[in-house]
Protein backbone atom coordinates (compact mmCIF):
# COMPACT_ATOMS: atom_id res chain seq x y z
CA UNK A 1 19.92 -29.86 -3.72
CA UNK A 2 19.06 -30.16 -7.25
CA UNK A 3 19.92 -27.28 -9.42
CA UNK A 4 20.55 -26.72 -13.36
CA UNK A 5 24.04 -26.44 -14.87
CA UNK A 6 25.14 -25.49 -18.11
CA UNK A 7 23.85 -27.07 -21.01
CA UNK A 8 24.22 -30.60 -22.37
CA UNK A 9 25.24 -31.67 -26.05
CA UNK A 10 22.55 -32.24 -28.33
CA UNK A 11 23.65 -35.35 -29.04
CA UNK A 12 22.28 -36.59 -25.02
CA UNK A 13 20.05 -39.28 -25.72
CA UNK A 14 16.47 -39.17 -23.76
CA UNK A 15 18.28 -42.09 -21.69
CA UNK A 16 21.30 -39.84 -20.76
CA UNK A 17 18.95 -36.82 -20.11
CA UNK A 18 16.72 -38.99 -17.69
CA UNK A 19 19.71 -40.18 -15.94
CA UNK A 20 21.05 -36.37 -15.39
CA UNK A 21 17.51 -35.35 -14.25
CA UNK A 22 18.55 -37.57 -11.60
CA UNK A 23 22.14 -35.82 -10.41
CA UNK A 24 21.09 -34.89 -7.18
CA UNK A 25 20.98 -35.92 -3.51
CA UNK A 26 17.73 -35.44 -1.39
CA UNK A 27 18.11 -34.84 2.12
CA UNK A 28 15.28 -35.17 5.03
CA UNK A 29 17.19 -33.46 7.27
CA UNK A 30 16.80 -30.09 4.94
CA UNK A 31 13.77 -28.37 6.09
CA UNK A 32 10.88 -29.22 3.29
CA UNK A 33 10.12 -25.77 2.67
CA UNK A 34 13.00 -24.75 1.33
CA UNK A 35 12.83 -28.05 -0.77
CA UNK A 36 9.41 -26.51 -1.83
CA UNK A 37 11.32 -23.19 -2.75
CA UNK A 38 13.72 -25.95 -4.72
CA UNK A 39 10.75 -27.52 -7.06
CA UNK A 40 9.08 -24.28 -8.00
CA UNK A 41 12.57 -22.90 -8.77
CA UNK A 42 13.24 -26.03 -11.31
CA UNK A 43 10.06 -25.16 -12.35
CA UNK A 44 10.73 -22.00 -13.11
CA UNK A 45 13.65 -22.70 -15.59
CA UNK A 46 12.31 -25.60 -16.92
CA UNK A 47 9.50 -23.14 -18.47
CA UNK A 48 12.24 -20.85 -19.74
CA UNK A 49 14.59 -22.94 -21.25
CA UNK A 50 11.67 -24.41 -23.12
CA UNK A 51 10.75 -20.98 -24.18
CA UNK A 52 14.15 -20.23 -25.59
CA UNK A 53 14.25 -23.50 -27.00
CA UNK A 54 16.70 -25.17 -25.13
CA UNK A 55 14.85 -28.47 -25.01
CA UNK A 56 17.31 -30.74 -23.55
CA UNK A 57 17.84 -28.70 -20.93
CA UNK A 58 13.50 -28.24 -20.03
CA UNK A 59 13.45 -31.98 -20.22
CA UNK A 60 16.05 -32.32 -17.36
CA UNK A 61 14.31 -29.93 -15.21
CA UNK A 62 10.68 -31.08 -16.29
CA UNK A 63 11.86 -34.55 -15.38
CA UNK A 64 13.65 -33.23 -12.13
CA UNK A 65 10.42 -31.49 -11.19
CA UNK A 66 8.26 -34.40 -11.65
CA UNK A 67 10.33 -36.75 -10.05
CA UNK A 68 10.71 -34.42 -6.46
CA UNK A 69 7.33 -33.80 -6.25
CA UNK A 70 5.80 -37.46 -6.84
CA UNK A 71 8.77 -39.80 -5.44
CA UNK A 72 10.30 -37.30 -3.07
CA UNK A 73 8.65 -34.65 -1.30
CA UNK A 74 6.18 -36.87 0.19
CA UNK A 75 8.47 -39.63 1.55
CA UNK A 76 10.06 -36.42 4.08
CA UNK A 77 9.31 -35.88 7.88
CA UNK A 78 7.46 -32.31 7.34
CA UNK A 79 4.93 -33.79 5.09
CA UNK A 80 1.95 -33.93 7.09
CA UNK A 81 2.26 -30.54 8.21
CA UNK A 82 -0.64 -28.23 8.02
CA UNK A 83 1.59 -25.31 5.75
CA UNK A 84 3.65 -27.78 3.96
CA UNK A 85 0.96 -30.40 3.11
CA UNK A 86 -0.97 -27.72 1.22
CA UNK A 87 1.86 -26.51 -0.50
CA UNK A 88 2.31 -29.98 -1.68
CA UNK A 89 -0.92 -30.61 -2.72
CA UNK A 90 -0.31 -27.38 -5.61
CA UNK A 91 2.90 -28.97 -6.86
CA UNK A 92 1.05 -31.86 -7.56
CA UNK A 93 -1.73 -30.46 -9.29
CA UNK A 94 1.03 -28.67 -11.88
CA UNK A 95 1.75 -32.40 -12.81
CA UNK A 96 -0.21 -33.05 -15.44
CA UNK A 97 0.65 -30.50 -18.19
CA UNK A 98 4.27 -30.87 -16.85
CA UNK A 99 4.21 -35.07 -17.61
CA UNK A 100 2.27 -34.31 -21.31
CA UNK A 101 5.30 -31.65 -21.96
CA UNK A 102 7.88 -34.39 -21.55
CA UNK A 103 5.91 -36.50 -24.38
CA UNK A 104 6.07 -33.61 -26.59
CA UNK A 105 9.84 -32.98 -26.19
CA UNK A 106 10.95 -36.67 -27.07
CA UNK A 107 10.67 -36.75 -30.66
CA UNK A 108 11.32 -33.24 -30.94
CA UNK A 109 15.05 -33.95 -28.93
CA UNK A 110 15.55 -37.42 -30.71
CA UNK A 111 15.03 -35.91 -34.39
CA UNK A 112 17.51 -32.88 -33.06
CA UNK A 113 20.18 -35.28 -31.87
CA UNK A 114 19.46 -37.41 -35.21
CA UNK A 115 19.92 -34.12 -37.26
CA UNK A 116 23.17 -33.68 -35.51
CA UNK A 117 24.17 -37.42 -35.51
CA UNK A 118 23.77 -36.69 -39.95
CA UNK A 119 25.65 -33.44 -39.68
CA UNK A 120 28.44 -35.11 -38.02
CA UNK A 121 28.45 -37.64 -40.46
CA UNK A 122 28.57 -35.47 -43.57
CA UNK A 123 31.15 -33.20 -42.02
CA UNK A 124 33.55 -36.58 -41.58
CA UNK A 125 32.68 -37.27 -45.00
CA UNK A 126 33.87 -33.84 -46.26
CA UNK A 127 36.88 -33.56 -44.05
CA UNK A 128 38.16 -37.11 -45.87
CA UNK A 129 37.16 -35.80 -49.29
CA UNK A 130 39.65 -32.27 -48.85
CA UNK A 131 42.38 -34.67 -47.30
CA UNK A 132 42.70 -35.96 -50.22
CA UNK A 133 42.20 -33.04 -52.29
CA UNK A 134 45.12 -31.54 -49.99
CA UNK A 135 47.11 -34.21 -50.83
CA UNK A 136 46.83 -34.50 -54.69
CA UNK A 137 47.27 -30.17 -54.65
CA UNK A 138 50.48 -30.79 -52.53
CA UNK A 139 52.06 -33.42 -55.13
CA UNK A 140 51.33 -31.36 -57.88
CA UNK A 141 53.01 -28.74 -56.00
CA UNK A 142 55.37 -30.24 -55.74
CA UNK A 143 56.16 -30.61 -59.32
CA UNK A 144 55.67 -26.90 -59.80
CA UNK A 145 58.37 -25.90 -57.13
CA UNK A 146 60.58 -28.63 -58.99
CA UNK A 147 60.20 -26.67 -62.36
CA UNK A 148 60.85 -23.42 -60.41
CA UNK A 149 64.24 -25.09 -59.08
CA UNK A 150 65.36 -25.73 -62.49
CA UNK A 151 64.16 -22.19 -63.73
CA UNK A 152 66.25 -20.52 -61.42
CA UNK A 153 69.50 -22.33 -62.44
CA UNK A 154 72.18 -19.82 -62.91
CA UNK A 155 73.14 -20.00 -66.76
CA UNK A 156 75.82 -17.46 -66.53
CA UNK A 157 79.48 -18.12 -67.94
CA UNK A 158 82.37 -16.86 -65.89
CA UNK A 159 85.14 -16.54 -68.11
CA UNK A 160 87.24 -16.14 -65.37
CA UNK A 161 88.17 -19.19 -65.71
CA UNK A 162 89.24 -19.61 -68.94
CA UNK A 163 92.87 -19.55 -70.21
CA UNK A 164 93.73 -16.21 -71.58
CA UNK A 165 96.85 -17.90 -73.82
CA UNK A 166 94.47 -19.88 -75.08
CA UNK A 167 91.63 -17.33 -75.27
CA UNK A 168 93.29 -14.10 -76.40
CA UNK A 169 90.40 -12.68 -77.43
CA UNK A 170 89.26 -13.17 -73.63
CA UNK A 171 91.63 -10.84 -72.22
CA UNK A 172 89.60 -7.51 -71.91
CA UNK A 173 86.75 -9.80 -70.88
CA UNK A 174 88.73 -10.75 -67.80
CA UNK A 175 89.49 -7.05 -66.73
CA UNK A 176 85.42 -7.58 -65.59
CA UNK A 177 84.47 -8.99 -61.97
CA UNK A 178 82.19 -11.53 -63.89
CA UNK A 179 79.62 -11.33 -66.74
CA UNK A 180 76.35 -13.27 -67.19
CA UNK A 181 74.67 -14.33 -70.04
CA UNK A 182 71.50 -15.48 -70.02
CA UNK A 183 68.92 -16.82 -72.86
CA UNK A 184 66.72 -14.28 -74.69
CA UNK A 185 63.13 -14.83 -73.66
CA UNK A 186 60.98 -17.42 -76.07
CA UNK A 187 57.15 -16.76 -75.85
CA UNK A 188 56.46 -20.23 -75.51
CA UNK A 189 58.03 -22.41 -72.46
CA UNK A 190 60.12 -25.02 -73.25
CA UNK A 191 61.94 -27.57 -71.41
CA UNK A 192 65.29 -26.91 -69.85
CA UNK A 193 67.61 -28.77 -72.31
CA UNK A 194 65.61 -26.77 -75.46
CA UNK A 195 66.62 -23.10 -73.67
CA UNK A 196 68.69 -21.31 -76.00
CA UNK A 197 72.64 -19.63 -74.58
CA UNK A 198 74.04 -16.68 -76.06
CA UNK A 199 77.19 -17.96 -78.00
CA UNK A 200 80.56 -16.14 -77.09
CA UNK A 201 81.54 -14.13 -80.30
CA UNK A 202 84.92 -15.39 -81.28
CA UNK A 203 86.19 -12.04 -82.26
CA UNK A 204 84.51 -8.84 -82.11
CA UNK A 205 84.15 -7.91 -78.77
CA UNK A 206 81.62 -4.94 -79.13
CA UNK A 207 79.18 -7.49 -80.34
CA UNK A 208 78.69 -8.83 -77.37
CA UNK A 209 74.90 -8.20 -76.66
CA UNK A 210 74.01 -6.32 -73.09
CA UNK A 211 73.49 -7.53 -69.98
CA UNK A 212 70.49 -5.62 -69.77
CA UNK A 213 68.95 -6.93 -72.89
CA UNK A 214 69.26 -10.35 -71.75
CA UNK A 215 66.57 -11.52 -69.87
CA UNK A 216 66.07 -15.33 -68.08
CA UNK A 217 63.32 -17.25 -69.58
CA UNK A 218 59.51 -16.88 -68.22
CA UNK A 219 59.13 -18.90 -64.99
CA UNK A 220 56.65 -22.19 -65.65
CA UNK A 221 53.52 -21.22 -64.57
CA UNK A 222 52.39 -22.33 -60.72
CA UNK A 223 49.07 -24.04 -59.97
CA UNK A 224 46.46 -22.12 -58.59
CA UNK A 225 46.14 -22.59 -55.14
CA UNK A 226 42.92 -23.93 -53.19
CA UNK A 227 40.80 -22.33 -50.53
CA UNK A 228 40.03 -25.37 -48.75
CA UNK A 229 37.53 -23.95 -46.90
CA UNK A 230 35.63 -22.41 -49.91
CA UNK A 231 34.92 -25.82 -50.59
CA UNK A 232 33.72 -27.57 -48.35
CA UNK A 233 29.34 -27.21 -48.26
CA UNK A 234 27.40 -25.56 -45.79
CA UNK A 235 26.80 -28.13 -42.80
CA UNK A 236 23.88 -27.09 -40.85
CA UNK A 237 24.29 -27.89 -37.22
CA UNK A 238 21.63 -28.10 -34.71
CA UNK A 239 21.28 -24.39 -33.46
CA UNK A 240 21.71 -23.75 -29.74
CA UNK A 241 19.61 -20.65 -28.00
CA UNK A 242 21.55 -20.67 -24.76
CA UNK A 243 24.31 -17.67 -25.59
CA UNK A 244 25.81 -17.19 -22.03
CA UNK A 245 28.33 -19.91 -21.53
CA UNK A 246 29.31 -21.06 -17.34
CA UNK A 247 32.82 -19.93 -17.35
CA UNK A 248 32.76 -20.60 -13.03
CA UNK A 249 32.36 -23.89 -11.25
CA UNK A 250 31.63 -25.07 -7.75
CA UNK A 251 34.71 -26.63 -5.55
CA UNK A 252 33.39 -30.00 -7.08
CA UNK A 253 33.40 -29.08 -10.53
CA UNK A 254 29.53 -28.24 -11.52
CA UNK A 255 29.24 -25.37 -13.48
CA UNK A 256 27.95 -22.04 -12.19
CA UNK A 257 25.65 -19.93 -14.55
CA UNK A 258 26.73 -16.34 -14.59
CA UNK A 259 25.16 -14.05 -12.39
CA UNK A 260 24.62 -10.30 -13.77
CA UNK A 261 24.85 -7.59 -11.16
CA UNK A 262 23.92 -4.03 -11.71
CA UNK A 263 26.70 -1.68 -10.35
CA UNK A 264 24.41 0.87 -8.71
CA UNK A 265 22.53 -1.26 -7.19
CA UNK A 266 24.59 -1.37 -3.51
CA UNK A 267 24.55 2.32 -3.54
CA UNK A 268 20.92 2.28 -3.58
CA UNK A 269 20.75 -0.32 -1.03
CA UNK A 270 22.59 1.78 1.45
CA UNK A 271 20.46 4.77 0.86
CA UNK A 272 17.93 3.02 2.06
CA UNK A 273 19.62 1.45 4.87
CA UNK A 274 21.58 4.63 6.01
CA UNK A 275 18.94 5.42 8.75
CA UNK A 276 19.42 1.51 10.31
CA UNK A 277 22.77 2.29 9.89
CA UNK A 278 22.96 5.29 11.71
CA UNK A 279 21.54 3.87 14.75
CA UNK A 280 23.94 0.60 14.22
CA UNK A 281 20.97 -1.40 13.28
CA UNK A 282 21.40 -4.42 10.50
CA UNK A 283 19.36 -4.05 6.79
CA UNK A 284 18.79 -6.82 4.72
CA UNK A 285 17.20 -6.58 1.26
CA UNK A 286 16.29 -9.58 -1.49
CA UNK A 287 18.32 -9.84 -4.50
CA UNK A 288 15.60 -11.17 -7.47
CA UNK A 289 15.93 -11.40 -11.00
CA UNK A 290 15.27 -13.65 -14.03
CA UNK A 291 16.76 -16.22 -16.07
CA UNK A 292 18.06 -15.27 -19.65
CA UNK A 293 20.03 -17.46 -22.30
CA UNK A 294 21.60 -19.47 -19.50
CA UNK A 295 22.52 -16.73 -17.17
CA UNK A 296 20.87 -14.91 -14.23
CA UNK A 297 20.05 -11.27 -13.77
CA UNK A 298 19.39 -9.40 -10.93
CA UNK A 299 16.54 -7.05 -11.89
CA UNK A 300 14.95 -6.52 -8.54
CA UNK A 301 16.00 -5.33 -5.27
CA UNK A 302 12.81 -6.35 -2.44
CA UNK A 303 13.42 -5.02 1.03
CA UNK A 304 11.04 -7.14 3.31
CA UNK A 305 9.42 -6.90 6.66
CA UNK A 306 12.25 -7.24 8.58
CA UNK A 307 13.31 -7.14 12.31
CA UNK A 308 16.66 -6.17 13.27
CA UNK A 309 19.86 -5.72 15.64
CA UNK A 310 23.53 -4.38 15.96
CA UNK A 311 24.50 -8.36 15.14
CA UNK A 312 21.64 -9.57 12.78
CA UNK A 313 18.19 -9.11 10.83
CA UNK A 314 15.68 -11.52 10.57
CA UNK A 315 13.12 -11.27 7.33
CA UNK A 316 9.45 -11.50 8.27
CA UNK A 317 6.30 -12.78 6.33
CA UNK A 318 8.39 -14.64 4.21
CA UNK A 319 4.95 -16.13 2.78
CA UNK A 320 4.32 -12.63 1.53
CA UNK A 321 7.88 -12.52 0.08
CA UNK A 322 7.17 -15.65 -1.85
CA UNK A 323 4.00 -14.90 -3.39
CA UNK A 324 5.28 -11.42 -4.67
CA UNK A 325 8.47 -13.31 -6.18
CA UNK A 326 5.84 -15.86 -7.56
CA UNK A 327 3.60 -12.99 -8.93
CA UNK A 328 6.18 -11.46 -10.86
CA UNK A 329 8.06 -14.63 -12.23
CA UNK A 330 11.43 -13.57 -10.21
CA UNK A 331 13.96 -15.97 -8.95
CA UNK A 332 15.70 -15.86 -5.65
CA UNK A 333 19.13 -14.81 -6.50
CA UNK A 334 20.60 -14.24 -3.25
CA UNK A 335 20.45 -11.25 -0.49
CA UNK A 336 22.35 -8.13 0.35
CA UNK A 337 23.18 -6.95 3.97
CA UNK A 338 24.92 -4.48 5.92
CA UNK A 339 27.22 -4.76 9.12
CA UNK A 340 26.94 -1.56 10.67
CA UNK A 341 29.50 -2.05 13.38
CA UNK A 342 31.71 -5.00 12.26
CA UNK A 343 33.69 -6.11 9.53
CA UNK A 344 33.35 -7.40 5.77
CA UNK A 345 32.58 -11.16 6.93
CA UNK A 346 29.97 -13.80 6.94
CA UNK A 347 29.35 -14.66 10.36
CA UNK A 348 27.82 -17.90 11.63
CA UNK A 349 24.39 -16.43 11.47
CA UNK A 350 25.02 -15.47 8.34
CA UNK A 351 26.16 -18.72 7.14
CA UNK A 352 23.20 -20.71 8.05
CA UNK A 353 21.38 -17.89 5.89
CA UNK A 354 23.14 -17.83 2.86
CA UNK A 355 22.92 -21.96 3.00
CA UNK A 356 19.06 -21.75 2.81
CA UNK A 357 19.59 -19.60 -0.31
CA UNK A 358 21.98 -22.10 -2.00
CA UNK A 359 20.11 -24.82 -1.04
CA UNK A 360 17.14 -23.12 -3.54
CA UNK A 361 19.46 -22.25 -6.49
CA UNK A 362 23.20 -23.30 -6.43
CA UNK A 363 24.11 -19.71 -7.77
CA UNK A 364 22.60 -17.84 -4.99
CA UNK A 365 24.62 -15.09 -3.56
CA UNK A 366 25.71 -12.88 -0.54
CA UNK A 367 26.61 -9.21 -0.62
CA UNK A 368 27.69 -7.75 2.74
CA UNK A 369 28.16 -3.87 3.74
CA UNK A 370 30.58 -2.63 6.16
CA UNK A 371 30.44 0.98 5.56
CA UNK A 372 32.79 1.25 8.55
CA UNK A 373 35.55 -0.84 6.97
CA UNK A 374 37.56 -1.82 5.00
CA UNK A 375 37.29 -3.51 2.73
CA UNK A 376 33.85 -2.07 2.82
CA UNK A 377 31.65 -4.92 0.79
CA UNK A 378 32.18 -8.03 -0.44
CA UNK A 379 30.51 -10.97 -2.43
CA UNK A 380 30.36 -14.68 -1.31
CA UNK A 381 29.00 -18.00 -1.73
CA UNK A 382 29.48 -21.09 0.39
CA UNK A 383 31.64 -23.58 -0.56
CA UNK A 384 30.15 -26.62 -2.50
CA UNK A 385 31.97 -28.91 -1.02
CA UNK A 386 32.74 -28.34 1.79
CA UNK A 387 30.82 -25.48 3.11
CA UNK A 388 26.98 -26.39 1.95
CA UNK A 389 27.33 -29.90 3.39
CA UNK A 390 29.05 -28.56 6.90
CA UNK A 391 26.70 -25.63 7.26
CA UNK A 392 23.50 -28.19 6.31
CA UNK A 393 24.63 -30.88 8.85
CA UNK A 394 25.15 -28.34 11.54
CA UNK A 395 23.20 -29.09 14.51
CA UNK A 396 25.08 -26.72 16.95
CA UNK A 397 22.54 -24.73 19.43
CA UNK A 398 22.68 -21.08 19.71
CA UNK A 399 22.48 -17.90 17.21
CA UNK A 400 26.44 -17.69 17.21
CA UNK A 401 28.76 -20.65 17.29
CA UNK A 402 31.98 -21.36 15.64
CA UNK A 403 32.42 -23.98 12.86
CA UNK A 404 35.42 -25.96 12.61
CA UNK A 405 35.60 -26.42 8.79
CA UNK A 406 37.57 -24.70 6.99
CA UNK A 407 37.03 -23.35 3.78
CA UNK A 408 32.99 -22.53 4.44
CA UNK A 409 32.55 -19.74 2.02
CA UNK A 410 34.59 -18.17 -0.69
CA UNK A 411 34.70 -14.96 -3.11
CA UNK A 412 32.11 -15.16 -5.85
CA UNK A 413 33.06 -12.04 -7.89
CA UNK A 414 34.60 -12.43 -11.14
CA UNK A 415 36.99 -13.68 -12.21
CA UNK A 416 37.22 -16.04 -9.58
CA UNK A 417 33.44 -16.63 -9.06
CA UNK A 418 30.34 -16.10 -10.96
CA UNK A 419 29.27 -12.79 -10.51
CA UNK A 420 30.00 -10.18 -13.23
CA UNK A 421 28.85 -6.16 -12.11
CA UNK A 422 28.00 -3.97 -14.74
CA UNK A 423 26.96 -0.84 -14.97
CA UNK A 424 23.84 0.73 -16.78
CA UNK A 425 21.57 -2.85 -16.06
CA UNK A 426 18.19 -1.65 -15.02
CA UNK A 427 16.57 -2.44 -11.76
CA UNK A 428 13.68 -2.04 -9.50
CA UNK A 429 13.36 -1.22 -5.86
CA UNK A 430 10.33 -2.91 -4.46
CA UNK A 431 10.29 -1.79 -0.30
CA UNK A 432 7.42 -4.25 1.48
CA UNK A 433 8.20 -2.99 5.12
CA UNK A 434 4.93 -1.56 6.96
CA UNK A 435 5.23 2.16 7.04
């Protein structure tokens, strides 16, 4: 099922973004209203990338769009029905505007990547240019820490070893662990064979000037050192809007958009399901919310017309579901249940549910409620592979039935999965049952 991951380089040429537009598998055998669901969805986040200026990524899902709805939808089995035909029929008629917005974005996205392409270009060009600088500093260094090593040369006498029979006057000198003598400083710096020594006085002792008022000669002075970074000029690159990054994938490797989930929100949802639950009776609820800078957020909680058992609940008027979500602008981010008798789980029931979901929007989600147990809640996702594809090509009759893949569904809280909870994110409760 086609679905948007994270987004591309803008350096994608329009031939590379047609090509992903085209990175996804349509199957008959998925009923054609939830590939309805699918289109609208793409849709959907086509219009809002292109509103946060995220054109590469609109022109995948504009192109996406257009190609489901005029090569796709109408080549499957449900086609001709009465419901889906009509449904069909106002897809098409969003065409139009949809097919002049891909004009538009072309030379918008082509003098973006060309921007880039220069950017790229200069940067190289500046990266050579402080190579070099680098390298000519560093030789010149080199000469400095050369001077240094000569600087530091000791220029003491030991007189140690020098002959006293020889030296008489060097006797009392000798009576000293060792003395140093050093040239006087010169204001100006001169080269090492010009430096001046204190001369040993040949009699007088007393003479003999201090070591404290000798000092070593004044160091050569070091070149200043560069801040390479000071100098290089300021590249502009081509800006990107979309500020969440996909930190999860899918089993397969696709990237999964972050979903935000508000922390109070499952305490709410048992509120209202505590009288179901008291009488060991399932409560589903719709988890809704919008797309923002590349990530989803669930801002609505919609509890629909819904019939229910001990083992399952069944949403009704899903029509009526839809147009509210398509009134308000919300996606379909996944749904939230409770098990009033059994344990934290998805059961098979619940499988084939949470697949219609996924099939709609990859990053669809399940939250499941077993007040009874523990653990008491949990959040999952199907596989992708293997669990979409085994739950999608199951054919098995009955409400309940085993599956014998393994590996069907998986955690989806963070930091394994996609979900992050947070607390203070607003939300609405929207109830649609029939009083």
């Amino acid at each position: 099922m086609p679905s948007s991951g994270s987004p591309l380089s803008p350096s994608r040429s329009i031939a590379q973004l047609s090509a992903a537009a085209n990175e996804y598998d349509f199957d008959p055998a998925v009923h054609l209203r939830y590939w309805i669901r699918s289109a609208s969805a793409i849709l959907r986040q086509a219009r809002v990338y292109d509103d946060e200026d995220a054109y590469d990524e609109a022109y995948i899902l504009y192109l996406r769009y257009a190609q489901l709805v005029l090569n796709r939808l109408h080549t499957h089995p449900e086609a001709k029905k009465a419901p889906e035909r009509t449904h069909l029929v106002s897809l098409s008629k969003k065409l139009t505007p949809i097919l002049s917005r891909l004009q538009e974005l072309k030379p918008i996205i082509e003098k973006s990547n060309a921007a880039y392409e220069q950017s790229q270009h200069q940067l190289a060009q500046r990266r050579e240019e402080l190579a070099k600088l680098r390298k000519s500093t560093e030789v010149e260094q080199m000469h400095a820490d050369s001077a240094d090593a000569v600087d530091n040369v000791d220029y003491s006498l030991d007189i140690r070893g020098l002959g006293a029979a020889d030296h008489p006057e060097l006797f009392l000198l000798q009576q000293q662990p060792q003395l140093s003598f050093t040239r006087e400083a010169e204001p100006d710096i001169a080269p090492y064979h010009q430096y001046s020594y204190p001369s040993l006085p040949s009699r007088n002792i007393t003479n003999l000037p201090s070591i404290s008022s000798v000092l070593p000669p004044e160091k050569p002075q070091k070149l200043p050192s560069y801040e390479y970074a000071a100098e290089s000029p300021a590249i502009v690159l081509p800006s990107k809007s979309i500020e969440h990054k996909s930190i999860a994938k899918t089993e397969g490797g696709a990237p999964l958009r972050t979903v935000f989930l508000p922390s109070e929100l499952r305490s709410s949802f048992l509120e209202i399901a505590m009288p179901n639950t008291r009488n060991k009776l399932e409560t589903c609820g719709i988890l809704c919310g919008i797309l923002n800078r590349n990530a989803f957020f669930i801002t609505h909680l919609v509890i629909p017309d819904q019939e229910s058992t001990s083992d399952t609940c069944a949403t009704k008027d899903e029509e009526g579901l839809f147009n509210f979500l398509d009134e308000n602008d919300l996606f379909t981010l996944g749904w939230i249940h409770t098990h009033p008798t059994q344990t934290c789980f998805l059961s098979s029931v619940d499988l084939h549910t949470q697949n219609s979901y996924q099939l709609m929007l990859t990053e669809s989600i399940a939250i499941v409620c077993a007040p009874m147990h523990e653990p008491s809640w949990g959040i999952f996702r199907l596989t992708d592979p293997p669990g979409i594809k085994a739950i999608t090509n199951c054919r098995q009759p009955g409400t309940f039935h085993p599956h014998s893949q393994k590996n069907i569904y998986t955690n989806a809280k963070l930091p394994a999965g996609h979900v992050f909870i947070r607390d203070g994110l607003p939300f609405k409760i929207v109830d649609l049952r029939n009083k």
